[in-house]
C-alpha atoms as a PDB file:
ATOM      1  CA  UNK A   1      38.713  70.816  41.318  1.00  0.00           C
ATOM      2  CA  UNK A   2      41.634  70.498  44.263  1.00  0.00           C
ATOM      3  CA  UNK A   3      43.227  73.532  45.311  1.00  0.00           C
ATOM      4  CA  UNK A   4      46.692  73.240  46.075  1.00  0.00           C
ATOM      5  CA  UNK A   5      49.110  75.494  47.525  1.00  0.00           C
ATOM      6  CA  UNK A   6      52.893  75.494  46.938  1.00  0.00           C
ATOM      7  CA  UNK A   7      55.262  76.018  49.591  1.00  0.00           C
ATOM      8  CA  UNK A   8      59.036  75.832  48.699  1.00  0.00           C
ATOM      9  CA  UNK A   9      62.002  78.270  49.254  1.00  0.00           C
ATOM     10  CA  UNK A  10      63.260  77.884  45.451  1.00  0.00           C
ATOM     11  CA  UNK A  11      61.536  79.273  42.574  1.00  0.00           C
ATOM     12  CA  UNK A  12      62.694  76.432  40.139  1.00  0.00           C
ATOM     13  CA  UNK A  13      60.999  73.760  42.125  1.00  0.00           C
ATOM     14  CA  UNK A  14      57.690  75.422  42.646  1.00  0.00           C
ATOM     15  CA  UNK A  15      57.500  75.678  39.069  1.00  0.00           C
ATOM     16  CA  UNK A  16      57.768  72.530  38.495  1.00  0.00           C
ATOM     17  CA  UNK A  17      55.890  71.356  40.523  1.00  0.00           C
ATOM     18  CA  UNK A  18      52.845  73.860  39.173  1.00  0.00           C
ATOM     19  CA  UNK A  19      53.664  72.574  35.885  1.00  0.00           C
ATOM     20  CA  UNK A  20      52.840  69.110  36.291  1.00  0.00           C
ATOM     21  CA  UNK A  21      49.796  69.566  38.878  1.00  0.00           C
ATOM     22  CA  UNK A  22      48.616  71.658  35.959  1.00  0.00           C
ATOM     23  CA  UNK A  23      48.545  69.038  33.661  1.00  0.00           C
ATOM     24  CA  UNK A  24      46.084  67.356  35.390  1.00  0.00           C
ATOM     25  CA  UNK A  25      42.265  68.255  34.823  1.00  0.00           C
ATOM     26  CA  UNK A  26      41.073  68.293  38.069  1.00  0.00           C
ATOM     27  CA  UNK A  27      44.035  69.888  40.019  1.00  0.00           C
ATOM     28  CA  UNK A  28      44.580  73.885  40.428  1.00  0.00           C
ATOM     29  CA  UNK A  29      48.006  75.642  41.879  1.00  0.00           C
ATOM     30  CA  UNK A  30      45.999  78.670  43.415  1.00  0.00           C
ATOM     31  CA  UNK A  31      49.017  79.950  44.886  1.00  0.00           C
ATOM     32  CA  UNK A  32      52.733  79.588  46.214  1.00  0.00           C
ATOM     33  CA  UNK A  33      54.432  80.789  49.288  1.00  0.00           C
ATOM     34  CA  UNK A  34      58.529  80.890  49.440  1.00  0.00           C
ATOM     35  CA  UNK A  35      58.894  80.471  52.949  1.00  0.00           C
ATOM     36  CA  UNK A  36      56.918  79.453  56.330  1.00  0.00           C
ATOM     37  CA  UNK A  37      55.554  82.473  56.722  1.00  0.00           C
ATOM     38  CA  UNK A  38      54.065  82.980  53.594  1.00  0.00           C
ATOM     39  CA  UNK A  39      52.690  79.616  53.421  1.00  0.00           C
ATOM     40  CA  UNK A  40      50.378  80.341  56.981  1.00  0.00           C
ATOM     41  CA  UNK A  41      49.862  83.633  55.349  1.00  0.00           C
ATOM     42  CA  UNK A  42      48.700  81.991  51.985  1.00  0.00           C
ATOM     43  CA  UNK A  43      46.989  79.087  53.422  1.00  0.00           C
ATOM     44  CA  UNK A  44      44.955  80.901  55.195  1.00  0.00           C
ATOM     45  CA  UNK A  45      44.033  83.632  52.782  1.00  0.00           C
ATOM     46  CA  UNK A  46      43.161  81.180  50.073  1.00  0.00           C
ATOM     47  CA  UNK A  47      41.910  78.351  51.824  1.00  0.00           C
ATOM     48  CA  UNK A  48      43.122  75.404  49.645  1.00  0.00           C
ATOM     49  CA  UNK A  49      42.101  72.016  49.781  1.00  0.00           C
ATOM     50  CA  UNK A  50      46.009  70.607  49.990  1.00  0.00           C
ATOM     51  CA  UNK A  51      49.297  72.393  50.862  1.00  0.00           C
ATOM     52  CA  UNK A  52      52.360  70.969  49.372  1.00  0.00           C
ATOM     53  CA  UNK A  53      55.054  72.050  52.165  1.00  0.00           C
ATOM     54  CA  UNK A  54      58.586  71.998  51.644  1.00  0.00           C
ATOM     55  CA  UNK A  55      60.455  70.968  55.560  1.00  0.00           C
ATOM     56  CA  UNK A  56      62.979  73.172  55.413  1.00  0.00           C
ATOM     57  CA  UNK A  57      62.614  76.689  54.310  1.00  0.00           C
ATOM     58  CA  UNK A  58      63.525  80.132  55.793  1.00  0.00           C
ATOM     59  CA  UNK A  59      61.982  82.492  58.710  1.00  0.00           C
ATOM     60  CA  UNK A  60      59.816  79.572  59.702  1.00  0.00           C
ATOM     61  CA  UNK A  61      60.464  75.688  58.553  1.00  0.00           C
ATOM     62  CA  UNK A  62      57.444  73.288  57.084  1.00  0.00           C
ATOM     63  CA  UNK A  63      57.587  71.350  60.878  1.00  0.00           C
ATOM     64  CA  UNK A  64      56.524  74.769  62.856  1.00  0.00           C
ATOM     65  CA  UNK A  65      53.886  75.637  59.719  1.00  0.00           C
ATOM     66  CA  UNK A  66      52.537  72.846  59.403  1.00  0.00           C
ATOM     67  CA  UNK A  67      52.101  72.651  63.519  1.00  0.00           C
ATOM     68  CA  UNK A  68      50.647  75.879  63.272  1.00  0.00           C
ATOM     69  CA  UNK A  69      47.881  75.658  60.537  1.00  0.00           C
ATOM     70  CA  UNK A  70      46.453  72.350  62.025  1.00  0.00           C
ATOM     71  CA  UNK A  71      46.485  73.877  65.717  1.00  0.00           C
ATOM     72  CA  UNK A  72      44.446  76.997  63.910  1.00  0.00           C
ATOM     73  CA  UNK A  73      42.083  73.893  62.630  1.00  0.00           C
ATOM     74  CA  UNK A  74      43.252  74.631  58.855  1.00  0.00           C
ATOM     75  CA  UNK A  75      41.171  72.772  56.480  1.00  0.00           C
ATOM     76  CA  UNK A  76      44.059  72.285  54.385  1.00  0.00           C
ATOM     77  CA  UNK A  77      45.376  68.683  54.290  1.00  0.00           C
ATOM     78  CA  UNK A  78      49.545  68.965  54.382  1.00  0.00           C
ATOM     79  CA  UNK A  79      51.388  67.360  52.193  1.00  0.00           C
ATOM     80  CA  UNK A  80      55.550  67.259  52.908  1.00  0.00           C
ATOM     81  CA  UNK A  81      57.752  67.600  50.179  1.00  0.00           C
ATOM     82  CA  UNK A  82      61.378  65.965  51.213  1.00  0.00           C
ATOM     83  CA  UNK A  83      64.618  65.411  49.508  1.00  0.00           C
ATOM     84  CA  UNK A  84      65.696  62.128  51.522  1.00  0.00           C
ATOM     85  CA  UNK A  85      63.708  59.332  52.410  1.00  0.00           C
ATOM     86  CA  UNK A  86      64.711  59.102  56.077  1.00  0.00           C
ATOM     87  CA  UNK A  87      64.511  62.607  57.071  1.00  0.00           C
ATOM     88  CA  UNK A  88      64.023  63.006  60.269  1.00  0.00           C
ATOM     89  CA  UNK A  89      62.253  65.903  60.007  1.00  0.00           C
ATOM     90  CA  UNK A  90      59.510  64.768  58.256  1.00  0.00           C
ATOM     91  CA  UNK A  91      58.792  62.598  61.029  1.00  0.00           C
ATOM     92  CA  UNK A  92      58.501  65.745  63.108  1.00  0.00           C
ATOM     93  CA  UNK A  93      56.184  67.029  60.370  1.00  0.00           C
ATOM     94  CA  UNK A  94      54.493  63.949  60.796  1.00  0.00           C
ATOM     95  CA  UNK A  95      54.073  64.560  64.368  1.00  0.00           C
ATOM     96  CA  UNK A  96      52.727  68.158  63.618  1.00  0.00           C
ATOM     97  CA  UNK A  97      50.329  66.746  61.427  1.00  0.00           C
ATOM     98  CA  UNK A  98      50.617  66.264  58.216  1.00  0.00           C
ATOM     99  CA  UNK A  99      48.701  63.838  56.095  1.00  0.00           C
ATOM    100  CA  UNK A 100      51.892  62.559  54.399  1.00  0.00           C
ATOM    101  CA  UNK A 101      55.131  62.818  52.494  1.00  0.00           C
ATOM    102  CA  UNK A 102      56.034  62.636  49.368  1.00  0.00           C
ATOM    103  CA  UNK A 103      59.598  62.612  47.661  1.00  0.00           C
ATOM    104  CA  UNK A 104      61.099  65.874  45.435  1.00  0.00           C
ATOM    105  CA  UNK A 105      61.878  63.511  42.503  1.00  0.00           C
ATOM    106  CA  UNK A 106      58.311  62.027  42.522  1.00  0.00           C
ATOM    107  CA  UNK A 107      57.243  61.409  38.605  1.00  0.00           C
ATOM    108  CA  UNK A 108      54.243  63.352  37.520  1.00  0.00           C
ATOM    109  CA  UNK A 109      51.629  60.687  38.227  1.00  0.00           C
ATOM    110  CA  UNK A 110      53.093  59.745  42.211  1.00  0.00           C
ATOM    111  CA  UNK A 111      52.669  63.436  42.870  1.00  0.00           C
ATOM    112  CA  UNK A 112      49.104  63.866  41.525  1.00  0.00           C
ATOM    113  CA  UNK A 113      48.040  60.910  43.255  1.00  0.00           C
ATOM    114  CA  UNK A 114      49.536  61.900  46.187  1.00  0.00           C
ATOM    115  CA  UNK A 115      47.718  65.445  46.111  1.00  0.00           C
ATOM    116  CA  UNK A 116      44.395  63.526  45.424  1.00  0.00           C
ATOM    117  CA  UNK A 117      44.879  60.786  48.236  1.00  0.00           C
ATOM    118  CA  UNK A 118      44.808  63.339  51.204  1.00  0.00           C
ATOM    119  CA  UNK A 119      42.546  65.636  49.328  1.00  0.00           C
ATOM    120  CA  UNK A 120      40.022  62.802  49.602  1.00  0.00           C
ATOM    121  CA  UNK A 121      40.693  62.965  53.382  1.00  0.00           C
ATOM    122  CA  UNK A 122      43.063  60.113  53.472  1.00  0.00           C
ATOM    123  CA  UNK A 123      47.087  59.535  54.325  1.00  0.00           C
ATOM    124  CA  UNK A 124      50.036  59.023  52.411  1.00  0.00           C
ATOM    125  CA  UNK A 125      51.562  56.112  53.732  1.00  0.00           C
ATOM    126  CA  UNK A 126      54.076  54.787  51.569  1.00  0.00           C
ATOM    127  CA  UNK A 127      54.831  51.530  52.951  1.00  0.00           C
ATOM    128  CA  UNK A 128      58.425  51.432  51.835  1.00  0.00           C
ATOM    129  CA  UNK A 129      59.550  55.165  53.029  1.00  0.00           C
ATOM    130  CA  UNK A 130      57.125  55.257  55.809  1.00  0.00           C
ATOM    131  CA  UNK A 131      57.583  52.214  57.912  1.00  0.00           C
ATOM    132  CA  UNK A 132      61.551  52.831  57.541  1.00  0.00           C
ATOM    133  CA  UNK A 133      61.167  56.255  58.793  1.00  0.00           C
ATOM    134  CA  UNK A 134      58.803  55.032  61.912  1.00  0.00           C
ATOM    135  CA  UNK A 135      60.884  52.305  62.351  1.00  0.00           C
ATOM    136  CA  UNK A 136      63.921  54.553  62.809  1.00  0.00           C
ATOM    137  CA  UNK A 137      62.728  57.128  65.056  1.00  0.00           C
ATOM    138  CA  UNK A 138      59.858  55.463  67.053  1.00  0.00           C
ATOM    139  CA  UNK A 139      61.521  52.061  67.816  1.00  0.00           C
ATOM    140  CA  UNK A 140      62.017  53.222  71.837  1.00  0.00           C
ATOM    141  CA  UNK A 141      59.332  54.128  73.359  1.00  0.00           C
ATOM    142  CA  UNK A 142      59.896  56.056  76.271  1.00  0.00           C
ATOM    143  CA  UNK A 143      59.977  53.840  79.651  1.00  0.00           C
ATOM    144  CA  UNK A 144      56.512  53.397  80.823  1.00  0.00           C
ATOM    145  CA  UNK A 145      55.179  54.694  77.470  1.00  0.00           C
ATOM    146  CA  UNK A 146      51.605  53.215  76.392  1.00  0.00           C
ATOM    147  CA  UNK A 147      48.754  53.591  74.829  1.00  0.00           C
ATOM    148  CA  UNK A 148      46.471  56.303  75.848  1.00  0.00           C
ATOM    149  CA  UNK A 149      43.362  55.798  78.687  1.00  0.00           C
ATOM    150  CA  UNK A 150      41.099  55.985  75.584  1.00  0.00           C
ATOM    151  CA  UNK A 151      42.296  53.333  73.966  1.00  0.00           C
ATOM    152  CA  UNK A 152      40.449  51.097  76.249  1.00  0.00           C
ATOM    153  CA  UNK A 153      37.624  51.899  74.560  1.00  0.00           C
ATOM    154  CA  UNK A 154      38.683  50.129  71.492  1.00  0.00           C
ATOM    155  CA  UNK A 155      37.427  46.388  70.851  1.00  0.00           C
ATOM    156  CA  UNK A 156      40.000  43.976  69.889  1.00  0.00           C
ATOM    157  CA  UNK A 157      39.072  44.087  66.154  1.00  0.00           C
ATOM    158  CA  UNK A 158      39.751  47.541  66.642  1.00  0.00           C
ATOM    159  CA  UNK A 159      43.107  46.782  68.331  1.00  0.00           C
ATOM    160  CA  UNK A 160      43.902  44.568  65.408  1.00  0.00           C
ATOM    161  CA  UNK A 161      42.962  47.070  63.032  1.00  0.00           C
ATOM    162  CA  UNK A 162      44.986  49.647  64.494  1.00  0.00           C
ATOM    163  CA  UNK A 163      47.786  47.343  64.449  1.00  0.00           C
ATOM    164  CA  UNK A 164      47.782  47.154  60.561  1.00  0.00           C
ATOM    165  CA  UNK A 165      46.952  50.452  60.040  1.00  0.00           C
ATOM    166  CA  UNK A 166      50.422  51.230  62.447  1.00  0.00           C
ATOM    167  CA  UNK A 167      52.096  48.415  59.684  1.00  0.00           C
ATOM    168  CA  UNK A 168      51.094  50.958  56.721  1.00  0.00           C
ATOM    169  CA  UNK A 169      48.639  48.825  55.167  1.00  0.00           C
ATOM    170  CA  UNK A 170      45.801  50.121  52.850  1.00  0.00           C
ATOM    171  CA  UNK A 171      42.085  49.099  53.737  1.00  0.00           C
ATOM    172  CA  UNK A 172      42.056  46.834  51.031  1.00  0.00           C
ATOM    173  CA  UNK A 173      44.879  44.865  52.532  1.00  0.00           C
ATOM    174  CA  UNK A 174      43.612  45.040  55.922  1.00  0.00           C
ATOM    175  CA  UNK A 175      40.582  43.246  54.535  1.00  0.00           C
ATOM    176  CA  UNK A 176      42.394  40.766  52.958  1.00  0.00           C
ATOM    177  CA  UNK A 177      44.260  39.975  56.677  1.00  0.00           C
ATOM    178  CA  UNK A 178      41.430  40.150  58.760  1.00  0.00           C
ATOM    179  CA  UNK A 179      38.800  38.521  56.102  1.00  0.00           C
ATOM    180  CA  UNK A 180      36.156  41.662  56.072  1.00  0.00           C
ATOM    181  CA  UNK A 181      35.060  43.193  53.557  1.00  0.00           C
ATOM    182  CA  UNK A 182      36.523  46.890  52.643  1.00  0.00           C
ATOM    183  CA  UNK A 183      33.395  48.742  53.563  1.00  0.00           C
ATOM    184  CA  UNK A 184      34.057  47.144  57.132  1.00  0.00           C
ATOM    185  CA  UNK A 185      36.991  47.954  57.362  1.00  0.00           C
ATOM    186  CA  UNK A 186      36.311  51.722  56.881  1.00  0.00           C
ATOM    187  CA  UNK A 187      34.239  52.081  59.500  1.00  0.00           C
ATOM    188  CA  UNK A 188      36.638  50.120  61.674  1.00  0.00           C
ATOM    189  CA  UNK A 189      39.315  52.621  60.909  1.00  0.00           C
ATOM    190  CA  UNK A 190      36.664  56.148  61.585  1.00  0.00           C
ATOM    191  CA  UNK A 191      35.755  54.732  64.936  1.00  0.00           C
ATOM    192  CA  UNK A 192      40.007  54.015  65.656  1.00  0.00           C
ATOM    193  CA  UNK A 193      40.083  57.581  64.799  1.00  0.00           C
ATOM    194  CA  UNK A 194      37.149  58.899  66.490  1.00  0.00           C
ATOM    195  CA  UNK A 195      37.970  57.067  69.635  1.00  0.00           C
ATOM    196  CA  UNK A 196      41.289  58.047  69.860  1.00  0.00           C
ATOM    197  CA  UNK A 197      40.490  61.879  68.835  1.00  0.00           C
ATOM    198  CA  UNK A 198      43.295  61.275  66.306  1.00  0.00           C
ATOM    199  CA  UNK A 199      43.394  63.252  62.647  1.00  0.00           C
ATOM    200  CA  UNK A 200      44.116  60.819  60.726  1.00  0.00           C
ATOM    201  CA  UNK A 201      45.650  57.352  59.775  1.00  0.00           C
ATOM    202  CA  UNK A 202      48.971  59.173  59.948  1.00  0.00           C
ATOM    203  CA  UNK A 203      48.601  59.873  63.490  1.00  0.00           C
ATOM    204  CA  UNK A 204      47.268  56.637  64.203  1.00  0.00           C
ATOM    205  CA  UNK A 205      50.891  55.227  63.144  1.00  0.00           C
ATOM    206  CA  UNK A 206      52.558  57.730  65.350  1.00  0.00           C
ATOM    207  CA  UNK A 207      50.748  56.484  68.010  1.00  0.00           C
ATOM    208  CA  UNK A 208      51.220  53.084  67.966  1.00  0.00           C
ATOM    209  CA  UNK A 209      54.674  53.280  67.412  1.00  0.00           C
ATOM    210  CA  UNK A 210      55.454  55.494  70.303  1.00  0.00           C
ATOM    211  CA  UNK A 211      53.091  53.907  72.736  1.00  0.00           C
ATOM    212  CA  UNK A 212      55.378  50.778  71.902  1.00  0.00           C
ATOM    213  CA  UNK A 213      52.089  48.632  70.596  1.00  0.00           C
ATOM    214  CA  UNK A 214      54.081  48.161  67.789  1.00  0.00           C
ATOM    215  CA  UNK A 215      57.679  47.833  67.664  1.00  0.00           C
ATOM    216  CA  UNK A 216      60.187  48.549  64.604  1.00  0.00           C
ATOM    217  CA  UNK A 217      60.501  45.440  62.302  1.00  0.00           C
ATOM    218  CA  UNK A 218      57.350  43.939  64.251  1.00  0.00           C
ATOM    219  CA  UNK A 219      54.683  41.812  61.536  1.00  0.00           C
ATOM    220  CA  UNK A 220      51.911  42.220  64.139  1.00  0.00           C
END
């Protein structure tokens, strides 16, 4: 069963969204939180396997919580709840690091998946909200910007997979570009991470984007 923990300043939205995780067998709302505070309060209390965390709420926002529980080593994978696509705070939240971001008026189904996807460990990367949000807020690198000493570590297939993972793809479409199978591809993607001491494939976009290894609108 995934624990979940809901973090939103209005009532009315927190119960909908606990009504229709509910409705799914093998998701549990074990608690809810109506501001930042709460939420670090809450999170770390109950522990839960996924916090769904609203950007802007009162006495502290989702950006600063969400900085704050992974910094503290949290087990909880964050999840941002957003009204517009191209917020730029979730980018921030991004930054902070949360596992993804998902939209207010998601159906039932999106948001379930979503809470299972970085349950299971993974990211959220919604190829048509999250390369438009990168795109628009990590398309100038700062002069001299690059990637990180560590990154020399990485072999070119690594390189090449962290270039597609920066694009948004899934593993099962970076296997179909680079002809490997998905297993490979896997194991590619936990040594990107592991080399780079990154969190996740979240981070990994961040990254590349502001190191400039991949510029907005770029295919490769």
């Amino acid at each position: 069963m995934i624990s979940v923990l809901l973090a939103d300043d209005q009532e009315l939205v927190r119960e909908g969204l606990r009504m229709m995780l509910e409705a799914e067998g093998d998701i549990s709302v074990v608690g809810e939180a109506g501001n930042g505070k709460e939420a670090l309060a809450e999170a770390r209390r109950l522990d839960p396997d996924v916090v769904l965390m609203d950007v802007r709420m009162p006495e502290l926002d989702g950006i600063e919580a969400t900085r704050r529980l992974v910094e503290a080593g949290a087990r909880a994978r964050i999840l941002v709840l957003t009204t517009f696509d191209l917020d730029e705070y979730v980018y921030q939240a991004m930054k902070a690091g949360a596992s993804g971001f998902l939209l207010k008026d998601a159906r039932r189904e999106q948001l379930a998946g979503a809470v299972r996807t970085v349950a299971h460990g993974d990211s959220l990367l919604a190829p048509s909200i999250t390369r438009r949000l990168i795109e628009d807020f990590c398309s100038r690198p700062l002069p001299g910007a690059g990637l990180p000493e560590v990154a020399a570590d990485l072999s070119q297939r690594e390189l090449e997979v962290l270039r597609l993972l920066a694009r948004g793809l899934s593993n099962a479409e970076i296997a179909h570009e680079l002809y490997v199978s998905e297993t490979t591809v896997k194991s590619h993607v936990a040594r990107v991470l592991m080399k780079l001491g990154l969190r996740d494939r979240v981070q990994v976009v961040v990254l590349a984007y502001e190191s400039g290894l991949i510029r907005a609108g770029s295919s490769a």
